[in-house]
N, C-alpha and C. Protein backbone atom coordinates (compact mmCIF):
# COMPACT_ATOMS: atom_id res chain seq x y z
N UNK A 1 0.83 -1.20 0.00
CA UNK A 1 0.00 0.00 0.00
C UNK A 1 0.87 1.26 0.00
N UNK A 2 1.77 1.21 0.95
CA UNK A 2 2.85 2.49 0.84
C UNK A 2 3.50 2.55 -0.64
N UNK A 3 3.60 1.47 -1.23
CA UNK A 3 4.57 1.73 -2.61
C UNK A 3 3.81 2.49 -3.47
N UNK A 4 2.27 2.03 -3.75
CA UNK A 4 1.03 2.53 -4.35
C UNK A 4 1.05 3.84 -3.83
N UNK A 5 1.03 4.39 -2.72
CA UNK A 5 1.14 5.82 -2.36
C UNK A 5 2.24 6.95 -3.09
N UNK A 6 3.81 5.70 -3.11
CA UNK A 6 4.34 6.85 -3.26
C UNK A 6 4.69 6.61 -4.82
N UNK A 7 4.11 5.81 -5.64
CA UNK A 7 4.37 5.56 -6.44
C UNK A 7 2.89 6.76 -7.71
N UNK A 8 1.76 6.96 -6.59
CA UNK A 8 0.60 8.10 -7.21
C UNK A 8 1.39 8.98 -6.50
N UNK A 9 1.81 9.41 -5.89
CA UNK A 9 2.44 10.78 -5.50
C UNK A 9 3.47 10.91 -6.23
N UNK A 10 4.39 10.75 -6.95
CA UNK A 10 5.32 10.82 -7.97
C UNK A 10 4.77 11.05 -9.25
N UNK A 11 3.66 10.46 -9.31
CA UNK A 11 3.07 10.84 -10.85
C UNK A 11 2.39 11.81 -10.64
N UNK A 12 1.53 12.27 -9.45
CA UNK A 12 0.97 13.35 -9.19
C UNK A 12 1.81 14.48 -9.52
N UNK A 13 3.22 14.78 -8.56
CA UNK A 13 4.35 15.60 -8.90
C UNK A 13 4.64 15.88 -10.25
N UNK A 14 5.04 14.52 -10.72
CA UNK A 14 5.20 14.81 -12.03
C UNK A 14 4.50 15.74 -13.30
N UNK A 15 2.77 15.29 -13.19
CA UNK A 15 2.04 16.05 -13.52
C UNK A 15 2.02 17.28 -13.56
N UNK A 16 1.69 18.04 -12.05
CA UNK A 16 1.85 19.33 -11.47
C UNK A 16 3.02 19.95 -12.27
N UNK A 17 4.47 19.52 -12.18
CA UNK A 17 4.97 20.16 -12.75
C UNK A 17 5.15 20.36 -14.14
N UNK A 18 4.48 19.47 -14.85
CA UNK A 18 4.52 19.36 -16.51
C UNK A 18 3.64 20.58 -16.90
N UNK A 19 2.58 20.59 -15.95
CA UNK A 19 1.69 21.55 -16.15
C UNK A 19 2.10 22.89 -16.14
N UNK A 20 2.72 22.89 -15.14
CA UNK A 20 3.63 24.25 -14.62
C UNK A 20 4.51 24.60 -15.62
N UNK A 21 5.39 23.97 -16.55
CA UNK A 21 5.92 24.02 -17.16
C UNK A 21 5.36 23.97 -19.11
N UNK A 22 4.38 23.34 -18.99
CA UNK A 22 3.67 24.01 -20.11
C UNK A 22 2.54 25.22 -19.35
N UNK A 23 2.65 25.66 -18.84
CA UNK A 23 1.95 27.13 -18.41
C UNK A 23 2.75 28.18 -18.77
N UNK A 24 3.89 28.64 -18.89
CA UNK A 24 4.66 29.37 -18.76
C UNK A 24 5.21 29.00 -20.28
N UNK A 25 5.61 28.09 -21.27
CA UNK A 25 6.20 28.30 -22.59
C UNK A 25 4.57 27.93 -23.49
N UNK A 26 3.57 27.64 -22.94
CA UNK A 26 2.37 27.73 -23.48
C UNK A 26 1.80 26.85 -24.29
N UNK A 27 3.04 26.23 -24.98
CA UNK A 27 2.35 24.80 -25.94
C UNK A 27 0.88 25.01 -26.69
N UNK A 28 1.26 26.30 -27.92
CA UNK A 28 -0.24 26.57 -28.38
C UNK A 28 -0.20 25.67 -29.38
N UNK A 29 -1.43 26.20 -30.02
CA UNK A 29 -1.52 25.31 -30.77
C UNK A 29 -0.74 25.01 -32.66
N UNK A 30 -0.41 24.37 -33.30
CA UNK A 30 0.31 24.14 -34.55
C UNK A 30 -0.41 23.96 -35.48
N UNK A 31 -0.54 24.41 -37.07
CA UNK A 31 -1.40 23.91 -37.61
C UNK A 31 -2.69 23.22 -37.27
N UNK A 32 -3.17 21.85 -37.49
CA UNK A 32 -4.55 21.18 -37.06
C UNK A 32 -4.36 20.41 -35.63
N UNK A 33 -2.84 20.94 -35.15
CA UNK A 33 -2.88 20.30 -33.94
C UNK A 33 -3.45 21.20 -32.28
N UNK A 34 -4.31 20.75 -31.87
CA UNK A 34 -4.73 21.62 -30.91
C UNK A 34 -3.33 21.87 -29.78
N UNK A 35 -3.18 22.86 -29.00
CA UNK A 35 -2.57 23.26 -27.83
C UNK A 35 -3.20 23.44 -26.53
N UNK A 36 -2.85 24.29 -25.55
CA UNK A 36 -3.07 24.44 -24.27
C UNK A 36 -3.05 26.11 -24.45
N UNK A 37 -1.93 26.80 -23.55
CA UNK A 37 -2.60 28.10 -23.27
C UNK A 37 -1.72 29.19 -24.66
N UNK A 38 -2.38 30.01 -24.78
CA UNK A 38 -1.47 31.07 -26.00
C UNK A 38 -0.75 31.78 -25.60
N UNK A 39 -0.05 32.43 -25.75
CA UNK A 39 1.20 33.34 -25.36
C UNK A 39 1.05 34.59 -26.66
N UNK A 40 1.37 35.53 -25.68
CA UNK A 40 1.46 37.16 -26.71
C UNK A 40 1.60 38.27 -25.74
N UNK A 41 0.72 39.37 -26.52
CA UNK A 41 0.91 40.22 -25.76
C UNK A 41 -0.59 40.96 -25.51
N UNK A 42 -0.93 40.75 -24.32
CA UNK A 42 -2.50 41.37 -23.74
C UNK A 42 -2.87 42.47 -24.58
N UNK A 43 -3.45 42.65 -24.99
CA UNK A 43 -4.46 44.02 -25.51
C UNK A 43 -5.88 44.19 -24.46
N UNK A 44 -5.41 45.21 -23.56
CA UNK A 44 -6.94 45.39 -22.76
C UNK A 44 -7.76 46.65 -23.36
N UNK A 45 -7.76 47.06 -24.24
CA UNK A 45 -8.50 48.34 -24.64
C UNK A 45 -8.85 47.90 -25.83
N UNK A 46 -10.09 48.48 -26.22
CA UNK A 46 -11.66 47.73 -27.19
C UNK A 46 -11.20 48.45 -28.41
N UNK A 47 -11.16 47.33 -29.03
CA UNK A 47 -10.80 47.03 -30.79
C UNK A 47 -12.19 47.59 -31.27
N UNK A 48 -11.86 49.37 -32.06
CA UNK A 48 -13.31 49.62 -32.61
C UNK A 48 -13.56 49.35 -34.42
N UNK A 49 -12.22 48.39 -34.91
CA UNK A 49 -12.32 48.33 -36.11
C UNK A 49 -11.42 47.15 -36.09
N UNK A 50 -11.97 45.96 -36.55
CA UNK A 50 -11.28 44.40 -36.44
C UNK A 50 -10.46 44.51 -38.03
N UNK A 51 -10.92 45.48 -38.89
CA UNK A 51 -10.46 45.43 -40.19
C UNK A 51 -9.09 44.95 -40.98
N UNK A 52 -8.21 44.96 -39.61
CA UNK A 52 -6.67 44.77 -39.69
C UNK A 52 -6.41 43.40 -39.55
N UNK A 53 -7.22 42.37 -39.59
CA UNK A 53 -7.05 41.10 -39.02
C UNK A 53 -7.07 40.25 -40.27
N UNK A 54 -7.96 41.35 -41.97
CA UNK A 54 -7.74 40.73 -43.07
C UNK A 54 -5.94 39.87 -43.50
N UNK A 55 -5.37 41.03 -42.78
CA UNK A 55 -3.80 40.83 -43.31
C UNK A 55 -3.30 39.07 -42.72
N UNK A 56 -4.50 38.73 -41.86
CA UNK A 56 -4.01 37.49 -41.22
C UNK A 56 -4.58 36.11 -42.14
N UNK A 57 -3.89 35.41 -42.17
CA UNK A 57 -4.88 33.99 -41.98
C UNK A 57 -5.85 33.56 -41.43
N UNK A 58 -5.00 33.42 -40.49
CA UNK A 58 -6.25 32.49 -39.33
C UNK A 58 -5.92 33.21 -37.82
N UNK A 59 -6.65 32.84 -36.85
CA UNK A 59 -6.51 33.49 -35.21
C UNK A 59 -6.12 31.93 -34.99
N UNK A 60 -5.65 31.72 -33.41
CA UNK A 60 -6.12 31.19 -32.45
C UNK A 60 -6.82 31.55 -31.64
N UNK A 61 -7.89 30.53 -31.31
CA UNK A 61 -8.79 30.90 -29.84
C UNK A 61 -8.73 29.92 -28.85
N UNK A 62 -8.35 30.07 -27.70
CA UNK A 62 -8.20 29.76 -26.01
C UNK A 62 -9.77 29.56 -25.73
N UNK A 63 -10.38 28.29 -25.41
CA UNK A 63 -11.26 28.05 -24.34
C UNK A 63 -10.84 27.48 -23.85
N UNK A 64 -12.09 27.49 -22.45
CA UNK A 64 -12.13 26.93 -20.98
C UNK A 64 -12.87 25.82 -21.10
N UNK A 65 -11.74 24.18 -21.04
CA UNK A 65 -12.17 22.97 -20.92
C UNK A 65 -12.95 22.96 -19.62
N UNK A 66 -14.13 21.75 -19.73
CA UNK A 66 -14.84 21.40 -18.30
C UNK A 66 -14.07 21.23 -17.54
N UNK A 67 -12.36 20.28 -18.15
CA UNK A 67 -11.64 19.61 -16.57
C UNK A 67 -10.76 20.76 -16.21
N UNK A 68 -10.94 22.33 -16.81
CA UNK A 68 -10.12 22.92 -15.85
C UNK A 68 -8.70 23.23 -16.66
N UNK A 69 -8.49 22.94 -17.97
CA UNK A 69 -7.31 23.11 -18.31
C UNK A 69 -7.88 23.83 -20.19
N UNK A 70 -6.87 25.03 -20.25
CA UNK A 70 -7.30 25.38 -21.49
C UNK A 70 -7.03 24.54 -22.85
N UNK A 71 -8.01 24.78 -24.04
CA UNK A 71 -7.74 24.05 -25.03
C UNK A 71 -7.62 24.86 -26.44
N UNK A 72 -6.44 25.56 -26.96
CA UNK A 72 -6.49 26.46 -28.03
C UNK A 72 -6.67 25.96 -29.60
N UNK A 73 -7.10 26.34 -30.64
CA UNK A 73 -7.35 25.60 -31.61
C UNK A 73 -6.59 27.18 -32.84
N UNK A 74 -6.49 26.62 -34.05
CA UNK A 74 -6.72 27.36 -34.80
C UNK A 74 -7.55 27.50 -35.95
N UNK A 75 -7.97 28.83 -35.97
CA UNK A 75 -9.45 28.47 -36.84
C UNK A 75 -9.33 29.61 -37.78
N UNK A 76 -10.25 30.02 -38.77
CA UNK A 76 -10.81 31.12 -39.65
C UNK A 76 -10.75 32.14 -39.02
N UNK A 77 -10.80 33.70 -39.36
CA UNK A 77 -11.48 34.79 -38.70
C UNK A 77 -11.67 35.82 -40.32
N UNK A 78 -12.41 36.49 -39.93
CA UNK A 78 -13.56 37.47 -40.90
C UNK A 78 -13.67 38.73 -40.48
N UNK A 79 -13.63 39.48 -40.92
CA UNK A 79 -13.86 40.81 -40.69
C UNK A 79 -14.77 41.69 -41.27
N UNK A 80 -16.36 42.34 -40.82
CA UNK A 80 -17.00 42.34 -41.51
C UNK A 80 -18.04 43.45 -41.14
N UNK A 81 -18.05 44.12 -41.50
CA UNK A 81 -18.40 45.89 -40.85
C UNK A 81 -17.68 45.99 -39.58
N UNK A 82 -16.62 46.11 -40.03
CA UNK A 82 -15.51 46.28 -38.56
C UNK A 82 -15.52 44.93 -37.57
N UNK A 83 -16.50 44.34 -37.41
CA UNK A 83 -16.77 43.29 -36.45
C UNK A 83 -15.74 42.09 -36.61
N UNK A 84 -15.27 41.57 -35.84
CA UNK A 84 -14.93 40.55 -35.62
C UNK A 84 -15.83 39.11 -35.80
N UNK A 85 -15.30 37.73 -36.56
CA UNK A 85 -15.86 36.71 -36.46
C UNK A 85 -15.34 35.81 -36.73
N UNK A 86 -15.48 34.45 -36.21
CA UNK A 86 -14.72 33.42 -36.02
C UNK A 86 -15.82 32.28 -36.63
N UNK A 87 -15.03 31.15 -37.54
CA UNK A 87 -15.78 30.33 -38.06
C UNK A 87 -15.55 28.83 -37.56
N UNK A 88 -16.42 28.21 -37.85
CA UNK A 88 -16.09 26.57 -37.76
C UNK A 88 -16.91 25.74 -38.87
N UNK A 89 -16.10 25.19 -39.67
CA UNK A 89 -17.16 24.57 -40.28
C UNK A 89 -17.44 22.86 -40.11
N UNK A 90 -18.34 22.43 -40.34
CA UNK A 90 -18.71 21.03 -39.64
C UNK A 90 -19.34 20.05 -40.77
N UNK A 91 -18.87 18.86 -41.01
CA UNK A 91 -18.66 17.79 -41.77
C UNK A 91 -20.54 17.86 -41.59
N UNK A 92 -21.05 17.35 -42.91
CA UNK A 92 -22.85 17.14 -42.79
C UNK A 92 -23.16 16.29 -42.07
N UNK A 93 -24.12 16.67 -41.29
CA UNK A 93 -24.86 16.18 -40.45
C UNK A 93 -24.70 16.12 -38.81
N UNK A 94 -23.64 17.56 -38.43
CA UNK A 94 -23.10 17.58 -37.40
C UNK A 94 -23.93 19.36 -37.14
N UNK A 95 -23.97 19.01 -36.18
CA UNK A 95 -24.91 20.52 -35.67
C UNK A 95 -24.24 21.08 -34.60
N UNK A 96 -24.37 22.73 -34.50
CA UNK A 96 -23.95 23.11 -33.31
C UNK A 96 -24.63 22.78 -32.03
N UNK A 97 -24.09 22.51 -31.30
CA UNK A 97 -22.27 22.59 -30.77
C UNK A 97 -21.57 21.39 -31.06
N UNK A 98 -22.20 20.35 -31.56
CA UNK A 98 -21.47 19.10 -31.37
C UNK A 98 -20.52 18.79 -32.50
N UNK A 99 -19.59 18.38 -32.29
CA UNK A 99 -18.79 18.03 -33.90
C UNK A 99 -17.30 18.64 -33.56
N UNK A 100 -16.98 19.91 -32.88
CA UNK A 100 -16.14 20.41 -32.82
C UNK A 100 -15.75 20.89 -30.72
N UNK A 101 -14.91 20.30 -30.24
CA UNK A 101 -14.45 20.22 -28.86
C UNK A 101 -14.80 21.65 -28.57
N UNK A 102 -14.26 23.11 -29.19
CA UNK A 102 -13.91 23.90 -28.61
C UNK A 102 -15.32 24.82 -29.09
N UNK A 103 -16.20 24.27 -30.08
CA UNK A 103 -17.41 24.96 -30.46
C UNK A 103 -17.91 24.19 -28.66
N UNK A 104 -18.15 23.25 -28.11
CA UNK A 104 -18.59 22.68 -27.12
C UNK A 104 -18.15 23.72 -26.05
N UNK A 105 -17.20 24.17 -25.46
CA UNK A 105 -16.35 24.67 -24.76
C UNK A 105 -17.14 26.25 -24.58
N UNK A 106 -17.19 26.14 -26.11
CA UNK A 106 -17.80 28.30 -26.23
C UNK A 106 -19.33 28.26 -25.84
N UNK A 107 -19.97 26.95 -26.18
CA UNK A 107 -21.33 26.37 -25.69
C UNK A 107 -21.68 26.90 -24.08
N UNK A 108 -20.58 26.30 -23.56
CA UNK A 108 -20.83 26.08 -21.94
C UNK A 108 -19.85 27.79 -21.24
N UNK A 109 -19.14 27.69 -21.88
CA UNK A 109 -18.82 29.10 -21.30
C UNK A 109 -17.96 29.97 -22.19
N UNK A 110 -18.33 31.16 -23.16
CA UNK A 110 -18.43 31.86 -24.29
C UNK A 110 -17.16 32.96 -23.69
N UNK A 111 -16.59 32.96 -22.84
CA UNK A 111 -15.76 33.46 -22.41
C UNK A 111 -14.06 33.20 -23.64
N UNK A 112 -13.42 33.35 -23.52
CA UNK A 112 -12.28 32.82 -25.01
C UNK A 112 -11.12 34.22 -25.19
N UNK A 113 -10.01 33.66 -25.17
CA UNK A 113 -8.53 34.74 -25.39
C UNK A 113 -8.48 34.28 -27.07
N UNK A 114 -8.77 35.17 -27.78
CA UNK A 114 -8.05 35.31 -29.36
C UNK A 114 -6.40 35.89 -29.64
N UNK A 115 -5.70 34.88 -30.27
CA UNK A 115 -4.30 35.54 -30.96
C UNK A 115 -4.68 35.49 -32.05
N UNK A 116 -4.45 37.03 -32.74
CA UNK A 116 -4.36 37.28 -33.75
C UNK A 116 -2.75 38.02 -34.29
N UNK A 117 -2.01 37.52 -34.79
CA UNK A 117 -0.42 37.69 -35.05
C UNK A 117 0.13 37.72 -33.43
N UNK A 118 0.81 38.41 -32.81
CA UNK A 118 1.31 38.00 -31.52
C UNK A 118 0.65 38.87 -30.23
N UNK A 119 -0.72 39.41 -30.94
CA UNK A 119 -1.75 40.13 -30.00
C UNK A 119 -2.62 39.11 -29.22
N UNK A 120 -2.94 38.94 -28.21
CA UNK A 120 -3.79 38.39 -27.31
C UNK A 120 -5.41 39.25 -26.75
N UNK A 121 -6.62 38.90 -27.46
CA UNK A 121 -7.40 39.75 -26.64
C UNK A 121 -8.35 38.78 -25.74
N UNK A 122 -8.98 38.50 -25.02
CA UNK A 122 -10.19 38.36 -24.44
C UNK A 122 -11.18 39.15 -24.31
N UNK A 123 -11.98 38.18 -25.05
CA UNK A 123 -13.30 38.34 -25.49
C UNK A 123 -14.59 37.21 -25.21
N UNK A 124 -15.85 37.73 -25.72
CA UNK A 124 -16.84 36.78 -25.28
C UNK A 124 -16.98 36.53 -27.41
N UNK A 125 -17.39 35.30 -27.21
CA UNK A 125 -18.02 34.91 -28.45
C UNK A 125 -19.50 34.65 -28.25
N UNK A 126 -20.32 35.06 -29.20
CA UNK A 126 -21.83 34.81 -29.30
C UNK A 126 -22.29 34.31 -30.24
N UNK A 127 -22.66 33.10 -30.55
CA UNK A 127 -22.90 32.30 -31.73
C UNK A 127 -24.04 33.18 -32.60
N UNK A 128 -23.92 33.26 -34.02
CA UNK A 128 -24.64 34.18 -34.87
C UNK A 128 -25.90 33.07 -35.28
N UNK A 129 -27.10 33.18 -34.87
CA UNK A 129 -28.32 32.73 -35.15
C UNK A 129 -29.02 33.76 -36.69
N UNK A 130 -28.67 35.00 -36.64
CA UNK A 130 -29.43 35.65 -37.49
C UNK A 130 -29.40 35.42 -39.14
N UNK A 131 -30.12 35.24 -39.91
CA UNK A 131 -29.92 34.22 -41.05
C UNK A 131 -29.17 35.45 -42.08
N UNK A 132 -29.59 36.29 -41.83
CA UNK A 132 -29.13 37.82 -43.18
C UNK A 132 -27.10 37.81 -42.61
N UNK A 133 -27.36 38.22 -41.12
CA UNK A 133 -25.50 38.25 -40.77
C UNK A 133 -24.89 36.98 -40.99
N UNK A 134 -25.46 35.81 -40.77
CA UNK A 134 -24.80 34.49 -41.31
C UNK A 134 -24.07 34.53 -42.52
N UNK A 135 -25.24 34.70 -43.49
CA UNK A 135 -24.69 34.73 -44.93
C UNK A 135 -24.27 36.18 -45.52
N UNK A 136 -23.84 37.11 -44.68
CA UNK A 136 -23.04 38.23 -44.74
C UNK A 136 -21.95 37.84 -44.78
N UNK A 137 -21.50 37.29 -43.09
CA UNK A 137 -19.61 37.13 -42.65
C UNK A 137 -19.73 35.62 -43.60
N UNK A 138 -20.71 34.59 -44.03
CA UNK A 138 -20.39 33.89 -45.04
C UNK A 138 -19.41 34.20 -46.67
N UNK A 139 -20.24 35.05 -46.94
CA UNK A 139 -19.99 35.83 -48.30
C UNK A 139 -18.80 36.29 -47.75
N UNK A 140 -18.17 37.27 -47.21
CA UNK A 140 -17.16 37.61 -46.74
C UNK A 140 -15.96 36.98 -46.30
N UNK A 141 -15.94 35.75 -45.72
CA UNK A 141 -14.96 34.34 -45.51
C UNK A 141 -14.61 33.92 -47.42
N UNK A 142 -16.21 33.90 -48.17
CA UNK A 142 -15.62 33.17 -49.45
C UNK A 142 -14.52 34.13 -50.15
N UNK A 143 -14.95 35.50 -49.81
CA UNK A 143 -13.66 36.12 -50.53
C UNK A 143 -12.67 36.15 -49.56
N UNK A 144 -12.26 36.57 -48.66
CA UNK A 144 -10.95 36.19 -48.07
C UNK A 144 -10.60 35.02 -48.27
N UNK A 145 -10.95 33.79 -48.48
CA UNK A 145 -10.62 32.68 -48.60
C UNK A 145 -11.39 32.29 -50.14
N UNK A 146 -11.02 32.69 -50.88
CA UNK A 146 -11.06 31.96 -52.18
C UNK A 146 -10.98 30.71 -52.68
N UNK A 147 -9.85 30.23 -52.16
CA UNK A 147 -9.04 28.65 -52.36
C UNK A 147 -9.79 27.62 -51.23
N UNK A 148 -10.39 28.21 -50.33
CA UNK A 148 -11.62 27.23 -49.30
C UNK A 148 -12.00 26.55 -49.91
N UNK A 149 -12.31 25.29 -50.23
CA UNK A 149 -13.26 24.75 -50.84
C UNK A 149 -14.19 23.88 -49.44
N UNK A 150 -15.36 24.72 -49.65
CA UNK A 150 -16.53 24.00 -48.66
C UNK A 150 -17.10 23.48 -49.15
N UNK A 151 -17.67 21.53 -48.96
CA UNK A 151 -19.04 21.15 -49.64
C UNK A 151 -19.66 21.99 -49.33
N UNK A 152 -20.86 21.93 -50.00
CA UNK A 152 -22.44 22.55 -49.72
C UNK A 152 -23.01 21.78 -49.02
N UNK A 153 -22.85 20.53 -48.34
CA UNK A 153 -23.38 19.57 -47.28
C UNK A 153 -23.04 20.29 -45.87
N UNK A 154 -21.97 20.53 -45.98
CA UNK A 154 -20.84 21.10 -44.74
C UNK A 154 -21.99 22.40 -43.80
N UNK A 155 -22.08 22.27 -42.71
CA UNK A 155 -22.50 23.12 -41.56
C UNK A 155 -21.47 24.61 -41.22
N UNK A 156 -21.44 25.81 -41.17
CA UNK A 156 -20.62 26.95 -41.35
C UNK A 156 -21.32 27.30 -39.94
N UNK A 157 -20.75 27.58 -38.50
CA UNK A 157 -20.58 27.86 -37.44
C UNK A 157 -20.21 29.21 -37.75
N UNK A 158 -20.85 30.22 -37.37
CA UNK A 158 -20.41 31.67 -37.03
C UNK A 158 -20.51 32.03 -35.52
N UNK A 159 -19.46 32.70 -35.34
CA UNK A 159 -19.06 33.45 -33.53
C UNK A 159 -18.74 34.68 -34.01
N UNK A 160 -19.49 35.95 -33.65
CA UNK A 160 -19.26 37.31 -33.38
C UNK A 160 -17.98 37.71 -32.23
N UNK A 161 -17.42 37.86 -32.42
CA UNK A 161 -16.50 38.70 -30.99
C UNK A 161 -16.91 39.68 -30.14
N UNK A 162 -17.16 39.84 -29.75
CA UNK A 162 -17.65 40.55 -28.40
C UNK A 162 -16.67 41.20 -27.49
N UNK A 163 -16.80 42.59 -27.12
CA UNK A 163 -15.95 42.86 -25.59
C UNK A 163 -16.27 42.30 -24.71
N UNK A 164 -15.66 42.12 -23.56
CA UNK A 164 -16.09 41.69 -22.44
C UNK A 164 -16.94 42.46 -21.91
């Protein structure tokens, strides 16, 4: 029984500090490979024109997993009467929220840190229900992204950015 003790207390340690140690160099995320927390530089004052974010590719966005540990992804972003928006698109027959971990994540708590080039903001995301702004920041993704090729089966997830 003592060996079992100190043998979960060593892996416990171990843990703790792996954690500790991806906290601090951040382990975001790579191409289609998801990460943990993002690293940059805070922006606390409200973005009144997202327009500059064309020059980018893609963002990362930081949610808050249920078990307590962040999960960053990289995804689309749109820019579209100044507004900020973040996409997901989802294989047919997959509906929001389900299909995508971190669409789940923004489900349960809409809270989320965006890197966009080596800027960091936090923000709230609000999933876009309205059918006219859907196929606005839609139309707007197809021209920034030209070379996208989406089936027409495929589900298109829109998130507005939000201040806190």
């Amino acid at each position: 029984m003592k060996t079992l003790l100190k043998v979960l207390g060593v892996i416990g340690v171990c843990i703790v500090l792996l954690l500790a140690v991806l906290s601090i160099t951040g382990f975001g995320p790579h191409g289609n490979t998801p990460g943990l927390w993002l690293k940059g530089n805070l922006v606390t004052t409200p973005v009144t024109d997202w327009s500059f974010t064309d020059k980018f590719e893609t963002a990362n966005v930081q949610t808050r997993t249920r078990y307590f540990l962040p999960h960053s992804v990289t995804t689309y972003c749109v820019a579209y009467n100044g507004q900020l928006y973040l996409t997901s698109v989802y294989r047919a027959g997959l509906t929001y929220p389900h299909g995508r971990s971190w669409n789940e994540d923004v489900a349960r708590d809409p809270h989320v840190r965006i890197k966009i080039g080596d800027q960091l903001y936090d923000r709230t995301l609000s999933y876009v229900t309205d059918p006219a702004e859907r196929a606005a920041v839609i139309e707007a993704k197809r021209k920034k992204y030209p070379q996208q090729k989406i089936p027409a089966t495929s589900t298109i997830n829109v998130f507005h950015v939000l201040d806190n």
